[in-house]
N, C-alpha and C. Protein backbone atom coordinates (compact mmCIF):
# COMPACT_ATOMS: atom_id res chain seq x y z
N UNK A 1 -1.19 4.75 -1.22
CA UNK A 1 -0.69 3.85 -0.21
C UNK A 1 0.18 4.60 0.79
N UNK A 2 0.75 5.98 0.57
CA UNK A 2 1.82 6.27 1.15
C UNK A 2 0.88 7.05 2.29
N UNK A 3 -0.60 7.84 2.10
CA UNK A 3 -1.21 7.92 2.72
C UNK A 3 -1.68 6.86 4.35
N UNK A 4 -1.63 5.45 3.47
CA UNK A 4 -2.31 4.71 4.28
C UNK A 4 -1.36 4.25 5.19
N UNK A 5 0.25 4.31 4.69
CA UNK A 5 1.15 4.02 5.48
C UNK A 5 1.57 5.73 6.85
N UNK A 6 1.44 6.63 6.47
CA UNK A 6 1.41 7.62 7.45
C UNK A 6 -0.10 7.54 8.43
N UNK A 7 -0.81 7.27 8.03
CA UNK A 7 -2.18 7.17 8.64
C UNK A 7 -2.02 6.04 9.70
N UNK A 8 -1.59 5.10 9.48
CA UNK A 8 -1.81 4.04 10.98
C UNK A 8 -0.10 3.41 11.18
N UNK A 9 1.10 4.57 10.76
CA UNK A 9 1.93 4.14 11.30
C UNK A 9 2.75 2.84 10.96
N UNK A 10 2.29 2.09 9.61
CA UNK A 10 3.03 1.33 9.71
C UNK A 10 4.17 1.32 8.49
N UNK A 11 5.17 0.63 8.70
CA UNK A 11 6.17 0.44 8.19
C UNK A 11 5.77 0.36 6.49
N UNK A 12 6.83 0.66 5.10
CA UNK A 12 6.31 0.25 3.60
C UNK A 12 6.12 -1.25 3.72
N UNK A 13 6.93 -2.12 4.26
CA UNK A 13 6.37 -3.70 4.20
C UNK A 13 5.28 -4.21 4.89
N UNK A 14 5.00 -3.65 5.72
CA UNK A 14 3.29 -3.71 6.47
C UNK A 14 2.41 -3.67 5.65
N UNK A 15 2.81 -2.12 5.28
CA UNK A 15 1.74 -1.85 4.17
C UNK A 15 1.32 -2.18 3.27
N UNK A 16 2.32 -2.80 2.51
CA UNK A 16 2.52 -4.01 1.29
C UNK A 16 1.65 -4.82 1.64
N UNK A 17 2.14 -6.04 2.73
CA UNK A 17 1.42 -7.04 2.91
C UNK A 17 0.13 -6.93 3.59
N UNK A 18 -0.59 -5.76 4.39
CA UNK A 18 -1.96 -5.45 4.55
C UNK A 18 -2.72 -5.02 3.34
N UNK A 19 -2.38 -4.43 2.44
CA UNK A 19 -2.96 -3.91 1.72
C UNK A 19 -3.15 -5.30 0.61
N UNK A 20 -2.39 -5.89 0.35
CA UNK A 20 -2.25 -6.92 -0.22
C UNK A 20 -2.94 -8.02 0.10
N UNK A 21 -3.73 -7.95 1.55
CA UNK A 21 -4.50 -9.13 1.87
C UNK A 21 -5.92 -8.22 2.14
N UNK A 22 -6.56 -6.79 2.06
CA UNK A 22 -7.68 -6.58 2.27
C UNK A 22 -8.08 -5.96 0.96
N UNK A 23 -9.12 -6.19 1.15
CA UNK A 23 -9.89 -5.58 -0.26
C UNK A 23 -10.69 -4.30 -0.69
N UNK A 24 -10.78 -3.86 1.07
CA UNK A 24 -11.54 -2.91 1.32
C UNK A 24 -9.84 -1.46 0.85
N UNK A 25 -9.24 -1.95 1.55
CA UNK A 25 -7.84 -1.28 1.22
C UNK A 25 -7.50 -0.94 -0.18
N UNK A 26 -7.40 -2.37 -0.74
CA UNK A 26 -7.13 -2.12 -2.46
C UNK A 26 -8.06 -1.27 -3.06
N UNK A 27 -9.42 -1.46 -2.53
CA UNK A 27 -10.33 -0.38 -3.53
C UNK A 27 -10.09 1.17 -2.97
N UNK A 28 -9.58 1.52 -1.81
CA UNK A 28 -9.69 2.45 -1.54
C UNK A 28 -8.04 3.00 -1.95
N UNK A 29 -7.17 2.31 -2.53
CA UNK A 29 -6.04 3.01 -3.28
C UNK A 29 -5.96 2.90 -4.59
N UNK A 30 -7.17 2.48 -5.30
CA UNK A 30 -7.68 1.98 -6.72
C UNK A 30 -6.24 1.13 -7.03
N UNK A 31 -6.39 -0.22 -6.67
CA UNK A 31 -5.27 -1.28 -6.97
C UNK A 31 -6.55 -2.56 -7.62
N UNK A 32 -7.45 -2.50 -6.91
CA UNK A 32 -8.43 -3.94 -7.48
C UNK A 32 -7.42 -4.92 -8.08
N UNK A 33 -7.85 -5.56 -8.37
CA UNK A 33 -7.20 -7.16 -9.17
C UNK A 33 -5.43 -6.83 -9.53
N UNK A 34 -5.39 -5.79 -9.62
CA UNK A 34 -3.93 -5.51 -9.79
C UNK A 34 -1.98 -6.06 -9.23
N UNK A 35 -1.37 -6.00 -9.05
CA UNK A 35 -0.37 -6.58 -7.71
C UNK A 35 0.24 -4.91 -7.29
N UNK A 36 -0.28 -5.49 -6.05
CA UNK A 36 0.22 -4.31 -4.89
C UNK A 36 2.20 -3.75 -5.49
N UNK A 37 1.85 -2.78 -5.34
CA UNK A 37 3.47 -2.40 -5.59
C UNK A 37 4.15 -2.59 -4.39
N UNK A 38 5.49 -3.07 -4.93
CA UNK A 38 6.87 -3.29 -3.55
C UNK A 38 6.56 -2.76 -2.61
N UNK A 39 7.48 -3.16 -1.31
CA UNK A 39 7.74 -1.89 -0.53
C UNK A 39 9.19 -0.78 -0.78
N UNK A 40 9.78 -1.31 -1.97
CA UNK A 40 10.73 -0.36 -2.58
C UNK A 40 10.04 0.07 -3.42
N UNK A 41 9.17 0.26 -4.00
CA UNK A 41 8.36 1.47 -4.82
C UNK A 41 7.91 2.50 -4.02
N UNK A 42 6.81 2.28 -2.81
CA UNK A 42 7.03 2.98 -1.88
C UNK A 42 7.78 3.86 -1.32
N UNK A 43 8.97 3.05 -1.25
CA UNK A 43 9.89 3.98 -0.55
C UNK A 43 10.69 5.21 -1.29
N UNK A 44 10.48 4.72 -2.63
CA UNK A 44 10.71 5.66 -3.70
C UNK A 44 9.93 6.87 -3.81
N UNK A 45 9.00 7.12 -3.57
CA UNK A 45 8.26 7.65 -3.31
C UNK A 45 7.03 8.04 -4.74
N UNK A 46 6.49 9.11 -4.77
CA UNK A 46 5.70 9.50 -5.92
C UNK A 46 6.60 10.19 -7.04
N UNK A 47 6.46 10.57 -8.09
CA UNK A 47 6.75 10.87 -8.79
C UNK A 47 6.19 12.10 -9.63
């Protein structure tokens, strides 16, 4: 996701809630049926 948020610029809560409403998105950050993580996980970064 942190990809998809440097890629078109938008903010961790954008990203949250876009990713959270497309499907084409979720499969392409392997989330499927799952719940999108925060935008404070995000911002936490990877681990």
């Amino acid at each position: 996701m942190l990809v998809i948020t440097h890629l078109y610029g938008w903010s961790f809560e954008d990203t949250e809630h876009v990713v959270a409403a497309s499907l084409v998105l979720r499969q392409t950050c392997r989330i499927s049926a799952e719940h999108v993580p925060d935008d404070t996980t995000l911002i936490a970064g990877p681990r």
